[in-house]
PDB file of N, CA and C in Angstrom:
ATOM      1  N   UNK A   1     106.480  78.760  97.257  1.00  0.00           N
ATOM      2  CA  UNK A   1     105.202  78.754  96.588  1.00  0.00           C
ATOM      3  C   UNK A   1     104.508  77.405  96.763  1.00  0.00           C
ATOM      4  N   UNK A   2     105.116  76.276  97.029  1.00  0.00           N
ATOM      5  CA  UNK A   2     104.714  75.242  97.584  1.00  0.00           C
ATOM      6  C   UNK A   2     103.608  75.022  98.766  1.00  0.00           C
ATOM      7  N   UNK A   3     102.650  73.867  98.422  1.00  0.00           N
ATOM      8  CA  UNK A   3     101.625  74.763  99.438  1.00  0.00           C
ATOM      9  C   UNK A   3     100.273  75.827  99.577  1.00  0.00           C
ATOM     10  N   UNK A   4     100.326  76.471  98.643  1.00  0.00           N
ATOM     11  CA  UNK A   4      99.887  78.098  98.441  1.00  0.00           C
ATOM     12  C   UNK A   4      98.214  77.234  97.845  1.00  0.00           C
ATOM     13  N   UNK A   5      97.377  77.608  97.971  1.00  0.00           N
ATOM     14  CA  UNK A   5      96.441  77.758  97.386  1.00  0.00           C
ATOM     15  C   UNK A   5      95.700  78.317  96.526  1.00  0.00           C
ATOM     16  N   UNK A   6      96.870  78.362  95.263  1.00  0.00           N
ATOM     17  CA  UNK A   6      96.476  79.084  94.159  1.00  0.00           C
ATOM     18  C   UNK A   6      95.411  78.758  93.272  1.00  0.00           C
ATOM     19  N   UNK A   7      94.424  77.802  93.680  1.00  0.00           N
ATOM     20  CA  UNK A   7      93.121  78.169  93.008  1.00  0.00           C
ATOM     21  C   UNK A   7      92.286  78.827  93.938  1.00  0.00           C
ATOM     22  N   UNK A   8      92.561  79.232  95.064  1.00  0.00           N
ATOM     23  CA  UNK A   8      91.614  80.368  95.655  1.00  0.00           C
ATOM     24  C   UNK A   8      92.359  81.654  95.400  1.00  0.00           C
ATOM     25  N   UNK A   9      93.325  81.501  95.165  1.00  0.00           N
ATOM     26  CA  UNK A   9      94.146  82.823  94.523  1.00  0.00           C
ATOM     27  C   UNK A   9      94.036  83.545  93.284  1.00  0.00           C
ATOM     28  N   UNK A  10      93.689  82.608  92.660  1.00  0.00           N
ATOM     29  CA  UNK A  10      92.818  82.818  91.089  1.00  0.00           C
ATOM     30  C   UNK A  10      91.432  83.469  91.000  1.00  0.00           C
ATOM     31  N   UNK A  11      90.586  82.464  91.772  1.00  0.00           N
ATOM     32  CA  UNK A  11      89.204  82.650  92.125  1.00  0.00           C
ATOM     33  C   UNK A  11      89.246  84.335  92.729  1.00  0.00           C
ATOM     34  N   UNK A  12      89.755  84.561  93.622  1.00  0.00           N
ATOM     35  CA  UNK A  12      89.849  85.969  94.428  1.00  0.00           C
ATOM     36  C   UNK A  12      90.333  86.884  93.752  1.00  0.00           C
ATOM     37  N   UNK A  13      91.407  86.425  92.809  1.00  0.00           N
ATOM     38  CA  UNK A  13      92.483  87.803  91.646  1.00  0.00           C
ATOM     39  C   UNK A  13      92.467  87.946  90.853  1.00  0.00           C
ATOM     40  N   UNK A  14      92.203  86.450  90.063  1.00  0.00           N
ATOM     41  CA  UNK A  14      92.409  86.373  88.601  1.00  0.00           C
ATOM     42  C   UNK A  14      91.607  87.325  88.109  1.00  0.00           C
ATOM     43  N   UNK A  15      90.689  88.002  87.918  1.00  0.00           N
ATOM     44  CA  UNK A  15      90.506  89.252  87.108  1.00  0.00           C
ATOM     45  C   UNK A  15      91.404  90.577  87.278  1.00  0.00           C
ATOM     46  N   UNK A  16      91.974  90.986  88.077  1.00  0.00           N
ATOM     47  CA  UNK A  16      92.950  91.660  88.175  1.00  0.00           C
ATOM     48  C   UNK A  16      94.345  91.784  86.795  1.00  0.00           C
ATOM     49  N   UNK A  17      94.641  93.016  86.463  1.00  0.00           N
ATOM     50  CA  UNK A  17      95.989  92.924  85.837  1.00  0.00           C
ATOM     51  C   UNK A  17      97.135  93.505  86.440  1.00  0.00           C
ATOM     52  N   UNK A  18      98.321  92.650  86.429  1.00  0.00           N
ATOM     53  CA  UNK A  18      99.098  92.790  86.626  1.00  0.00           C
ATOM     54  C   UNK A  18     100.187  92.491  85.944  1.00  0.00           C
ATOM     55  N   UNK A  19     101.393  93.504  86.608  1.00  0.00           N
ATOM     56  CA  UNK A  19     102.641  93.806  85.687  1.00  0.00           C
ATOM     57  C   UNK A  19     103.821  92.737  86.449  1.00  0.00           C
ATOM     58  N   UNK A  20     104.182  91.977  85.716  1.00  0.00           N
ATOM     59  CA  UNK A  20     104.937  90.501  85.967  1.00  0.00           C
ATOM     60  C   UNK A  20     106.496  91.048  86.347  1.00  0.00           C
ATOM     61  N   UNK A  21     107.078  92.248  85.907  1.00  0.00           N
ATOM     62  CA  UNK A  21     107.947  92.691  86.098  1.00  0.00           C
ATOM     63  C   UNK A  21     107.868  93.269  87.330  1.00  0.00           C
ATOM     64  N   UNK A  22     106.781  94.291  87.709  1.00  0.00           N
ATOM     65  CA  UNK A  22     106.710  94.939  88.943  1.00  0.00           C
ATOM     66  C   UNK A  22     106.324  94.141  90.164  1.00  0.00           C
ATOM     67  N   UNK A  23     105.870  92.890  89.892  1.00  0.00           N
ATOM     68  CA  UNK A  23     105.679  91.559  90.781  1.00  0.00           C
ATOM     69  C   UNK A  23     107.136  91.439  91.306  1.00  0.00           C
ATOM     70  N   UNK A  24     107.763  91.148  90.097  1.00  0.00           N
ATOM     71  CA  UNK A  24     108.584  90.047  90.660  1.00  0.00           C
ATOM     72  C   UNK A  24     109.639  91.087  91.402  1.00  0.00           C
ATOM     73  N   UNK A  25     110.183  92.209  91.434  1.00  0.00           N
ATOM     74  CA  UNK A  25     110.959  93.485  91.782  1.00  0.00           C
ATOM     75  C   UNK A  25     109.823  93.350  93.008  1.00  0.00           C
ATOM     76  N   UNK A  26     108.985  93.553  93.309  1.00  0.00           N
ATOM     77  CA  UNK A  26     108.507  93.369  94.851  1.00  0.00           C
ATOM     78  C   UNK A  26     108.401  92.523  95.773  1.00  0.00           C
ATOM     79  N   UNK A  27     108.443  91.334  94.834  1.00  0.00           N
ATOM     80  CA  UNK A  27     108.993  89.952  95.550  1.00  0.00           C
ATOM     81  C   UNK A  27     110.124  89.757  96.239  1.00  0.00           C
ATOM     82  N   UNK A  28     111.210  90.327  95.180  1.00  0.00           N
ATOM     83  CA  UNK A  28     112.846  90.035  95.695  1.00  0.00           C
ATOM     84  C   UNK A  28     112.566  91.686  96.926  1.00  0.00           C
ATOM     85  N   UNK A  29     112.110  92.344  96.859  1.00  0.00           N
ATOM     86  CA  UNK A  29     112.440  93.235  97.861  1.00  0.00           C
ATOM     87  C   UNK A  29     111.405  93.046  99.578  1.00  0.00           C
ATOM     88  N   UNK A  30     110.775  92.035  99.196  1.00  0.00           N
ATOM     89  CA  UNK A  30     109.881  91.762 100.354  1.00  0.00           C
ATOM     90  C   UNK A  30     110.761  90.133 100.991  1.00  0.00           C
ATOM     91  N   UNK A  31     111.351  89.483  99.874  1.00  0.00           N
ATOM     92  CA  UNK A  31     111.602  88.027 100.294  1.00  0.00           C
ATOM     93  C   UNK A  31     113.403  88.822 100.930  1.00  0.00           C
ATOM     94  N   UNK A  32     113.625  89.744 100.517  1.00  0.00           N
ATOM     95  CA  UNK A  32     115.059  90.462 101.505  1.00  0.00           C
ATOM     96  C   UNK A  32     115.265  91.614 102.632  1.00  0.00           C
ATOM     97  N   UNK A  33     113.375  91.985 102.803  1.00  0.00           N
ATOM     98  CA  UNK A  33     113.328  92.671 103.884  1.00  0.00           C
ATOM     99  C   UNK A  33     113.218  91.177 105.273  1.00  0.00           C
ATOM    100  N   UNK A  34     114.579  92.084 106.212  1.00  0.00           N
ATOM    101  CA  UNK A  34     114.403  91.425 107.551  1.00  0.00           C
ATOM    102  C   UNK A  34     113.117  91.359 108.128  1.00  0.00           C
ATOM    103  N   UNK A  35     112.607  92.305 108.211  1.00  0.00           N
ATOM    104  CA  UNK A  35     110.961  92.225 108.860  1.00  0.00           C
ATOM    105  C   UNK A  35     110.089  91.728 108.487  1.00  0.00           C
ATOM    106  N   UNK A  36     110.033  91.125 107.437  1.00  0.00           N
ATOM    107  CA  UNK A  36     109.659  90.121 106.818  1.00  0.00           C
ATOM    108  C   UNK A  36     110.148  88.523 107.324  1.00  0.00           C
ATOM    109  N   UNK A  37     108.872  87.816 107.891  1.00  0.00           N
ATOM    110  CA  UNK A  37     109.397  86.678 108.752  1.00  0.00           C
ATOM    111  C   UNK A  37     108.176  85.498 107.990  1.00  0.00           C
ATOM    112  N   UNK A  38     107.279  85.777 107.246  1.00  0.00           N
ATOM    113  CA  UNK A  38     106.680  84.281 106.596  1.00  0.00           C
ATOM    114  C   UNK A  38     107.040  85.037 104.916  1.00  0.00           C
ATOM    115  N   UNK A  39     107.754  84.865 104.724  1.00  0.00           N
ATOM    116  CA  UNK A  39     107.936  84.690 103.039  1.00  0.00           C
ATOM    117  C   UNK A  39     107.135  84.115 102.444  1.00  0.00           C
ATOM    118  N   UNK A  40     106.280  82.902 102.801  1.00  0.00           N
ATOM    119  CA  UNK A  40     105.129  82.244 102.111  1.00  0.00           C
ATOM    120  C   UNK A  40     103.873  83.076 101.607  1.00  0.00           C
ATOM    121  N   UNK A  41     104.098  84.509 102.576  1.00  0.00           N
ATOM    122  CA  UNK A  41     103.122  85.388 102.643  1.00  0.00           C
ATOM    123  C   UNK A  41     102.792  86.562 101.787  1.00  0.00           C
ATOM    124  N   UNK A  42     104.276  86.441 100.963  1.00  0.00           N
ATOM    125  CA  UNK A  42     104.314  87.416 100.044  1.00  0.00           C
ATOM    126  C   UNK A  42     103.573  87.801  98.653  1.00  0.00           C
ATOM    127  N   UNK A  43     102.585  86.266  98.599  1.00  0.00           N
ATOM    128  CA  UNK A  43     102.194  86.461  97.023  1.00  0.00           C
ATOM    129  C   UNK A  43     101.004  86.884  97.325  1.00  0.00           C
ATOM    130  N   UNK A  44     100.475  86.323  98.467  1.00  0.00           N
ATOM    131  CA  UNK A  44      98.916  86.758  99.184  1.00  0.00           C
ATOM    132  C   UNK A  44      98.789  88.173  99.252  1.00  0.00           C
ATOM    133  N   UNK A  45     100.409  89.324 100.199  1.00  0.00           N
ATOM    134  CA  UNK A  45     100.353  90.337 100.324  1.00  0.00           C
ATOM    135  C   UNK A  45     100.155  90.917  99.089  1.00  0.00           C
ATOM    136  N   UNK A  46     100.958  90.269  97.995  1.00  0.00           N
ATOM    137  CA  UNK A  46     100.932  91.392  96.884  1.00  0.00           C
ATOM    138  C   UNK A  46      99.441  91.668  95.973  1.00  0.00           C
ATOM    139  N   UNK A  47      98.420  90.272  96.381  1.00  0.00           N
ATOM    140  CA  UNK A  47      97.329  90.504  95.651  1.00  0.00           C
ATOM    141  C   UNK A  47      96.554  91.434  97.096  1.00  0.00           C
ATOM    142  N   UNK A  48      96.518  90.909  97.956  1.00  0.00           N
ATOM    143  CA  UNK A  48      95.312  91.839  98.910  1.00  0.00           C
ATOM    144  C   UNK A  48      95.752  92.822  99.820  1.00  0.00           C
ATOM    145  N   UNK A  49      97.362  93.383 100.115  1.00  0.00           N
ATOM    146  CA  UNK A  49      97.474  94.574 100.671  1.00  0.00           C
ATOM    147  C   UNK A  49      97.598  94.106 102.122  1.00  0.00           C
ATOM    148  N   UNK A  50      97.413  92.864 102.262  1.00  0.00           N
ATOM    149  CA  UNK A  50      97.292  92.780 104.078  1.00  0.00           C
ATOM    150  C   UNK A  50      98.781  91.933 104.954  1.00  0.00           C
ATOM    151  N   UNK A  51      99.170  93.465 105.161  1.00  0.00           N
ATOM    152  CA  UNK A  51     100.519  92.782 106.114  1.00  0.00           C
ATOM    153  C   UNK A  51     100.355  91.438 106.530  1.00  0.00           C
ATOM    154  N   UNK A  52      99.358  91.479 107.575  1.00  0.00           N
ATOM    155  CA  UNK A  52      99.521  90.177 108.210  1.00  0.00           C
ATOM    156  C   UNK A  52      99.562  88.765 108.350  1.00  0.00           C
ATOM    157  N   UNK A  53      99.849  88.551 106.622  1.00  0.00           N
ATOM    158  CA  UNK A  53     100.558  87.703 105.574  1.00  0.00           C
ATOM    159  C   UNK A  53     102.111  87.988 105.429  1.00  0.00           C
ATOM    160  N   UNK A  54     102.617  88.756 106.068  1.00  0.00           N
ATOM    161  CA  UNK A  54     103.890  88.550 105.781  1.00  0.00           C
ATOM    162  C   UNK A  54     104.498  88.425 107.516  1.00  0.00           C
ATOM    163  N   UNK A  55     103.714  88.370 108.801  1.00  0.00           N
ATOM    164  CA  UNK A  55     104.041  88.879 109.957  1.00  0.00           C
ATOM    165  C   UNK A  55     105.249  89.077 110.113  1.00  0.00           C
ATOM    166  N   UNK A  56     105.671  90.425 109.906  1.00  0.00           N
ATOM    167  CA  UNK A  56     106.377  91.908 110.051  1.00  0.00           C
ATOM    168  C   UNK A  56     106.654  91.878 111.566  1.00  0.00           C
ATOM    169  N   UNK A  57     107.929  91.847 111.335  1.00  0.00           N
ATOM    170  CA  UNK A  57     108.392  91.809 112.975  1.00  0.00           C
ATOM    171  C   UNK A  57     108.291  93.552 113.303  1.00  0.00           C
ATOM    172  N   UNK A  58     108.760  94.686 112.773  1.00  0.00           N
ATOM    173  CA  UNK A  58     108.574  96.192 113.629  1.00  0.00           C
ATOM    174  C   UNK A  58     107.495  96.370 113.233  1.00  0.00           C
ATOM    175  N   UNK A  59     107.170  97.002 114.261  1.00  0.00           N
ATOM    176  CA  UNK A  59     106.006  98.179 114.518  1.00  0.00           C
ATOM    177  C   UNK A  59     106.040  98.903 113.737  1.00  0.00           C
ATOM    178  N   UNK A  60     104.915  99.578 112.998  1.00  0.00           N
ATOM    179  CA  UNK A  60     104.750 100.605 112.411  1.00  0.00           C
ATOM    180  C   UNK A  60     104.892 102.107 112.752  1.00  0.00           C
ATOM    181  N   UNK A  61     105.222 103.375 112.572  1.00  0.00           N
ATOM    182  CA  UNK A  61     105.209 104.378 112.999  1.00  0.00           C
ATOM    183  C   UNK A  61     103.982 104.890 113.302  1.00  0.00           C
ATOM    184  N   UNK A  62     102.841 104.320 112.931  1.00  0.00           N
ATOM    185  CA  UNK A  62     101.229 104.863 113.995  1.00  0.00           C
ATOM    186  C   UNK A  62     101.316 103.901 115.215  1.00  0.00           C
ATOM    187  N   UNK A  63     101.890 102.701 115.501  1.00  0.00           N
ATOM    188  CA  UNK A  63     101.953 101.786 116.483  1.00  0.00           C
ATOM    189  C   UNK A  63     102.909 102.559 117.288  1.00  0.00           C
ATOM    190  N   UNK A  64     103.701 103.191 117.110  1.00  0.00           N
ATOM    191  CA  UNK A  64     104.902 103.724 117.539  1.00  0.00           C
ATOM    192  C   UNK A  64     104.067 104.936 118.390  1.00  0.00           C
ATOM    193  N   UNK A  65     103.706 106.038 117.681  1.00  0.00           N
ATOM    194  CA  UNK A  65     103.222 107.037 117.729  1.00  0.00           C
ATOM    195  C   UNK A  65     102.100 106.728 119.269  1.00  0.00           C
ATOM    196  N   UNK A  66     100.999 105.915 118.905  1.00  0.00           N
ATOM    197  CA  UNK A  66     100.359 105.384 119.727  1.00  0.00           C
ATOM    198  C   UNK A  66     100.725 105.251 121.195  1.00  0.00           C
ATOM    199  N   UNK A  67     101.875 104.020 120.914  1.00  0.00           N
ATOM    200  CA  UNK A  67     102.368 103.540 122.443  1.00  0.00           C
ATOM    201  C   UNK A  67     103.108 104.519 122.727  1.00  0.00           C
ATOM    202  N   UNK A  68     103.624 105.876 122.387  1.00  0.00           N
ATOM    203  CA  UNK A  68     104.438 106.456 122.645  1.00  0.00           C
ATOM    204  C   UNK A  68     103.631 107.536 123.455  1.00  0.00           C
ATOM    205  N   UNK A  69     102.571 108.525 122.967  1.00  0.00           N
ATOM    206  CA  UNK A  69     101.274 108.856 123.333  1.00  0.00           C
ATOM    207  C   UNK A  69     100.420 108.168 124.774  1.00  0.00           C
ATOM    208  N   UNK A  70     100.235 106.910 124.737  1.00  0.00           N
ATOM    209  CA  UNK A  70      99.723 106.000 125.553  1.00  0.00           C
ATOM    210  C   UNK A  70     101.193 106.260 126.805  1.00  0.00           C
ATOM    211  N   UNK A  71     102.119 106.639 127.161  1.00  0.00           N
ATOM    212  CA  UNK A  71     103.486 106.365 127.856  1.00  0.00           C
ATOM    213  C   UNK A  71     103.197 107.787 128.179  1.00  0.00           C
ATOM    214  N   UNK A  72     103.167 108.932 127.634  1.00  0.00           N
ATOM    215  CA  UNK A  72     103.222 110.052 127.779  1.00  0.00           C
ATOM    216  C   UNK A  72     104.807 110.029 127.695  1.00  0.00           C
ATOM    217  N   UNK A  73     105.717 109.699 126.719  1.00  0.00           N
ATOM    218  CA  UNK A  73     106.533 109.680 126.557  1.00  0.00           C
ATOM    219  C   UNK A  73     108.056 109.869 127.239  1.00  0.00           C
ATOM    220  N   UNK A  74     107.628 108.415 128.442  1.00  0.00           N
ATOM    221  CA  UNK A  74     108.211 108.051 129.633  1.00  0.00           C
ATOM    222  C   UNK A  74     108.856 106.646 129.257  1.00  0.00           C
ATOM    223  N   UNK A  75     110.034 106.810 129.165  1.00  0.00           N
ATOM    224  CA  UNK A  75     110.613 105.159 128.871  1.00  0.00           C
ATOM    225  C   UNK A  75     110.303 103.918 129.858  1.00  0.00           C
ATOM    226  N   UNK A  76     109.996 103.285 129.503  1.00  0.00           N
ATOM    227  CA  UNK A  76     109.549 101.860 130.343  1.00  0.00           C
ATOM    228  C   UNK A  76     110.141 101.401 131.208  1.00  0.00           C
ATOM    229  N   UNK A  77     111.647 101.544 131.256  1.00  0.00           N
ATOM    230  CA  UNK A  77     113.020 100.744 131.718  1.00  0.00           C
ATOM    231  C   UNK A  77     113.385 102.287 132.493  1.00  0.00           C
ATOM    232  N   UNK A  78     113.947 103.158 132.470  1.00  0.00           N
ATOM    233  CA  UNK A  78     114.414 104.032 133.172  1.00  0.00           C
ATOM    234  C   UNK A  78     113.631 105.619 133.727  1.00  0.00           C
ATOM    235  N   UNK A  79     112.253 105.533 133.256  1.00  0.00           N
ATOM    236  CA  UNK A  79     111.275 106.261 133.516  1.00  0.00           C
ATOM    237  C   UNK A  79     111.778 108.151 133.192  1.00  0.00           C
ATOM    238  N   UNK A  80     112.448 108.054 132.349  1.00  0.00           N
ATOM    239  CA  UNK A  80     112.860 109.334 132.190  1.00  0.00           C
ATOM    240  C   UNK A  80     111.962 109.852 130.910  1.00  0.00           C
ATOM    241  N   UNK A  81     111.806 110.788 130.402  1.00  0.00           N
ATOM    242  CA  UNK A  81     111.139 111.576 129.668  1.00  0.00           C
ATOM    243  C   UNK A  81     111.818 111.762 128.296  1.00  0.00           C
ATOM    244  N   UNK A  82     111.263 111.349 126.920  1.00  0.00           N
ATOM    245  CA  UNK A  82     112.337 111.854 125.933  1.00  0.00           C
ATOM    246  C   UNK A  82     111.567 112.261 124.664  1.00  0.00           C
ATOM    247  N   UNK A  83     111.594 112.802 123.810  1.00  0.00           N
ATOM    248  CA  UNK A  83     110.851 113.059 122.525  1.00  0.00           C
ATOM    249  C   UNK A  83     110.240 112.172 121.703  1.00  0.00           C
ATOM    250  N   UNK A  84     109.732 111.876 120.978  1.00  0.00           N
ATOM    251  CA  UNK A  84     109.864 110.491 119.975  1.00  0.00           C
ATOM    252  C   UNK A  84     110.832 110.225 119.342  1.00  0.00           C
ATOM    253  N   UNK A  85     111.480 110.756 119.023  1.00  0.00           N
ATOM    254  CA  UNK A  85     112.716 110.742 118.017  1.00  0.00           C
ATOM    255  C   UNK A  85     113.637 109.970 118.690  1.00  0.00           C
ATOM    256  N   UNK A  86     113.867 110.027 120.231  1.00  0.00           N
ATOM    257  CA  UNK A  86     114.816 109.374 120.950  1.00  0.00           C
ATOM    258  C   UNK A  86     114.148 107.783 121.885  1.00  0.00           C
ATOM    259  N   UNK A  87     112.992 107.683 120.941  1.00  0.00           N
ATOM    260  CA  UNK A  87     112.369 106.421 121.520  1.00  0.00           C
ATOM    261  C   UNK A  87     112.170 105.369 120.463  1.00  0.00           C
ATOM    262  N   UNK A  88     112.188 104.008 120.668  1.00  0.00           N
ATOM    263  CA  UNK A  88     112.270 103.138 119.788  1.00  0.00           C
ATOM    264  C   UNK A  88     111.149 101.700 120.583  1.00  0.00           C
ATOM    265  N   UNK A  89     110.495 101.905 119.619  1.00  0.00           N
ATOM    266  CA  UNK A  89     109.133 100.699 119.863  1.00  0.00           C
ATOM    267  C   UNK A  89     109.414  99.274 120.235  1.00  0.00           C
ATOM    268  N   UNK A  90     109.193  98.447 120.926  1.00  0.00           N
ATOM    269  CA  UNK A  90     109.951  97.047 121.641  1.00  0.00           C
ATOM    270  C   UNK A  90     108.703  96.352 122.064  1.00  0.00           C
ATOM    271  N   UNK A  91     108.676  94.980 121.661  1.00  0.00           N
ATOM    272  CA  UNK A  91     108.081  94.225 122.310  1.00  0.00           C
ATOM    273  C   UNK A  91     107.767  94.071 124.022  1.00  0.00           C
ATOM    274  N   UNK A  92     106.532  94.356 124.656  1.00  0.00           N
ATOM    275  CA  UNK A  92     106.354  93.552 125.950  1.00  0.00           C
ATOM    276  C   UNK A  92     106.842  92.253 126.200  1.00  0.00           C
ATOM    277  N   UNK A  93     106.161  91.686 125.253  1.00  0.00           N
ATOM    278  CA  UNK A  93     106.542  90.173 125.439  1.00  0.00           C
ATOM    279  C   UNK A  93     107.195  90.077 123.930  1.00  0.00           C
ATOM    280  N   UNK A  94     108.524  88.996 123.919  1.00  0.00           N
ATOM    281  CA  UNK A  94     109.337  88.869 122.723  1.00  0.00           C
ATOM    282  C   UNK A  94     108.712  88.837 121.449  1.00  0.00           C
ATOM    283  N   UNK A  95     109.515  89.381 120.739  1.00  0.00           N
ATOM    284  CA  UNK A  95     109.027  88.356 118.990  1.00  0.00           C
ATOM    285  C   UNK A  95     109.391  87.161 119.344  1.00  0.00           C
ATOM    286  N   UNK A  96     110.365  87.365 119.596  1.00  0.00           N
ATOM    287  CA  UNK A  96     111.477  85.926 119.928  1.00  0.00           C
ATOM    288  C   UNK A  96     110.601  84.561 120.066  1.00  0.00           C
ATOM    289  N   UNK A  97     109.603  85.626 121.701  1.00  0.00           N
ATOM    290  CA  UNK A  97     109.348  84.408 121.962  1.00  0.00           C
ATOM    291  C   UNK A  97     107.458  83.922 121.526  1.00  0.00           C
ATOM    292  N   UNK A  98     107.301  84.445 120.265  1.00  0.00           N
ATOM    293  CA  UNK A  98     106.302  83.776 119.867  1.00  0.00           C
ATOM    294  C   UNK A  98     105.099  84.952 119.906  1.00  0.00           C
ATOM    295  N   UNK A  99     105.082  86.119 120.145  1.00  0.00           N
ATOM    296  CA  UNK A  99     104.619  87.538 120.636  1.00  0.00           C
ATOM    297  C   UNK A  99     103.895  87.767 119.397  1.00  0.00           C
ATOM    298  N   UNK A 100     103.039  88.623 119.452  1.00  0.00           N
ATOM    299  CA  UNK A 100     102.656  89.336 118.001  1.00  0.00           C
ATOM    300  C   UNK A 100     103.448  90.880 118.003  1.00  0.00           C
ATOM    301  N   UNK A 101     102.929  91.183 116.447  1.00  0.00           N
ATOM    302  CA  UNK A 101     103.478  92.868 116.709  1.00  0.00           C
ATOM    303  C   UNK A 101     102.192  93.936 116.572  1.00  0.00           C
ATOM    304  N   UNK A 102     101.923  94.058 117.512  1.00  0.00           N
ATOM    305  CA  UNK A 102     100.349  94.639 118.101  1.00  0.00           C
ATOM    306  C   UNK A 102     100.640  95.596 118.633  1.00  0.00           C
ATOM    307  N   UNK A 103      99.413  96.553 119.001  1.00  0.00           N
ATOM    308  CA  UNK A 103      99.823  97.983 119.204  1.00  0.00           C
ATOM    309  C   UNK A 103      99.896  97.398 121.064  1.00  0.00           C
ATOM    310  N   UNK A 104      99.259  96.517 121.642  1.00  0.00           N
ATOM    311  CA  UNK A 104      98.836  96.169 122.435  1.00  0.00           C
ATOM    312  C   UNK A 104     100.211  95.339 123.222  1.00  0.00           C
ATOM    313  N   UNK A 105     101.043  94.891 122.468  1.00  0.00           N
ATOM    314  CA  UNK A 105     102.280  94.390 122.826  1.00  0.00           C
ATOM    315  C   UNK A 105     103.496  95.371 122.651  1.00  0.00           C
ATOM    316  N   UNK A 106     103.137  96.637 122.283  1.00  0.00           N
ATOM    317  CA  UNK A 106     104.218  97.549 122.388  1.00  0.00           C
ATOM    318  C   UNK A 106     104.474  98.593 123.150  1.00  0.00           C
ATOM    319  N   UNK A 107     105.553  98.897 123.475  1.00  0.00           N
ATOM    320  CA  UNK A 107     105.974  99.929 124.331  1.00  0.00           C
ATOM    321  C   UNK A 107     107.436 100.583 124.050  1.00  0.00           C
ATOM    322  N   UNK A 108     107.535 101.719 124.508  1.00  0.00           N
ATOM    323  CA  UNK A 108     107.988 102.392 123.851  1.00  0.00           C
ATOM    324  C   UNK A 108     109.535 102.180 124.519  1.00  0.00           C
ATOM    325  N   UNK A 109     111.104 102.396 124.842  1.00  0.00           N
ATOM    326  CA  UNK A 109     112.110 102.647 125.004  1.00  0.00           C
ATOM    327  C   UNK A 109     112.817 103.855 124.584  1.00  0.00           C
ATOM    328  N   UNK A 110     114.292 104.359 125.923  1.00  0.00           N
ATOM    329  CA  UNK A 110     114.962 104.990 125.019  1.00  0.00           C
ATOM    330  C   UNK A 110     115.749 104.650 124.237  1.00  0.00           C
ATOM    331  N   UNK A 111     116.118 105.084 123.062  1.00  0.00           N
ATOM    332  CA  UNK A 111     117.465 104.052 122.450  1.00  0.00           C
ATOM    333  C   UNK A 111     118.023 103.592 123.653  1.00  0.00           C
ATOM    334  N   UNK A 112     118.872 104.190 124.349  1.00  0.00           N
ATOM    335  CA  UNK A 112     120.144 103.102 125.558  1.00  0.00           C
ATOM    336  C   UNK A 112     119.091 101.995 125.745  1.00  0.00           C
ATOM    337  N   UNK A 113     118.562 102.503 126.818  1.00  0.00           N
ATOM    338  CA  UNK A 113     117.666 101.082 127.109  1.00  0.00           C
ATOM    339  C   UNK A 113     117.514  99.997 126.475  1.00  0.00           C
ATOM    340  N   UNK A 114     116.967 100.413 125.176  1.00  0.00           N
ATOM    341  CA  UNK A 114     116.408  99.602 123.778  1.00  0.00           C
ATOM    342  C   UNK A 114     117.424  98.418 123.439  1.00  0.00           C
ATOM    343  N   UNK A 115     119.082  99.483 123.633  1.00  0.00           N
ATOM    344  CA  UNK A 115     119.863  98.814 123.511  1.00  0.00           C
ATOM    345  C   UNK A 115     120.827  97.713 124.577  1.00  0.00           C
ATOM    346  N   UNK A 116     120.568  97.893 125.281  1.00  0.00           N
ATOM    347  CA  UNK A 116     121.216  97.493 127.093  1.00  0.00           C
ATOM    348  C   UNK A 116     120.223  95.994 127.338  1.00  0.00           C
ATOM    349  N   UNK A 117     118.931  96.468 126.771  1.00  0.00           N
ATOM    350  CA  UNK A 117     117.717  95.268 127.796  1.00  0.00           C
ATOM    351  C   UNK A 117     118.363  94.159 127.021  1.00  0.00           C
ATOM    352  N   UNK A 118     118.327  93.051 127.581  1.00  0.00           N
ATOM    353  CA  UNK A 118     117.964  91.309 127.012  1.00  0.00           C
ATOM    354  C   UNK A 118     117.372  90.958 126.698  1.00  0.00           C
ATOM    355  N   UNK A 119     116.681  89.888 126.194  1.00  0.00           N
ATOM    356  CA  UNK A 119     115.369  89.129 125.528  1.00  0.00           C
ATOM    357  C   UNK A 119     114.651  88.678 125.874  1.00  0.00           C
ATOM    358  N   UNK A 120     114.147  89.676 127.404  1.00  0.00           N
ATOM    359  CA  UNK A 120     113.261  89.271 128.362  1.00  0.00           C
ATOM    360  C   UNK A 120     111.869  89.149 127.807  1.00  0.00           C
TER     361      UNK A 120
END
């Protein structure tokens, strides 16, 4: 919380009510989700709704859906054909290495693949 700019946080919320119990139970479950990678981001998310305060390493299932659609549901790595169910959403370019998680940076895999590739 250090940091935070909680008098523009005030200014923007403070009329709002909120339940201090149901805060803080969404806190501990956002500050222990893995996909969750700026924790700083969590108090911002909880007043305005906008992921991209917490930058969320997976893809969403419309991002999924999308690049999967966009592929005609052809794996990237072994060009074979598979359902959605047997495909799993992956960075073009890494999280790892500094990447966003954009519909525009995703593509689709089969599980094996998904699981076999490196951190290219």
């Amino acid at each position: 919380m250090k940091g935070l700019e909680w008098g523009v946080f005030y200014n923007k919320f403070g009329v709002g009510k909120y339940d201090p119990k149901q805060l803080e139970a969404r806190i501990v479950d956002l500050m222990e989700d893995e996909d969750v990678t700026k924790n700083s981001g969590v108090y911002e998310y909880l007043l305005d709704n906008d992921e991209r305060h917490l930058s969320i390493r997976a893809f969403t299932p419309k991002m999924a859906r999308m690049a999967y659609e966009r592929q005609k549901g052809i794996c990237q790595m072994c060009n074979r054909y598979f359902d959605i169910d047997g495909m799993q959403a992956d960075h073009i370019t890494p999280w790892s290495k500094g990447s966003k998680t954009a519909l525009e940076n995703c593509k689709m895999l089969c599980a094996d693949c998904n699981r076999r590739k490196s951190n290219l």
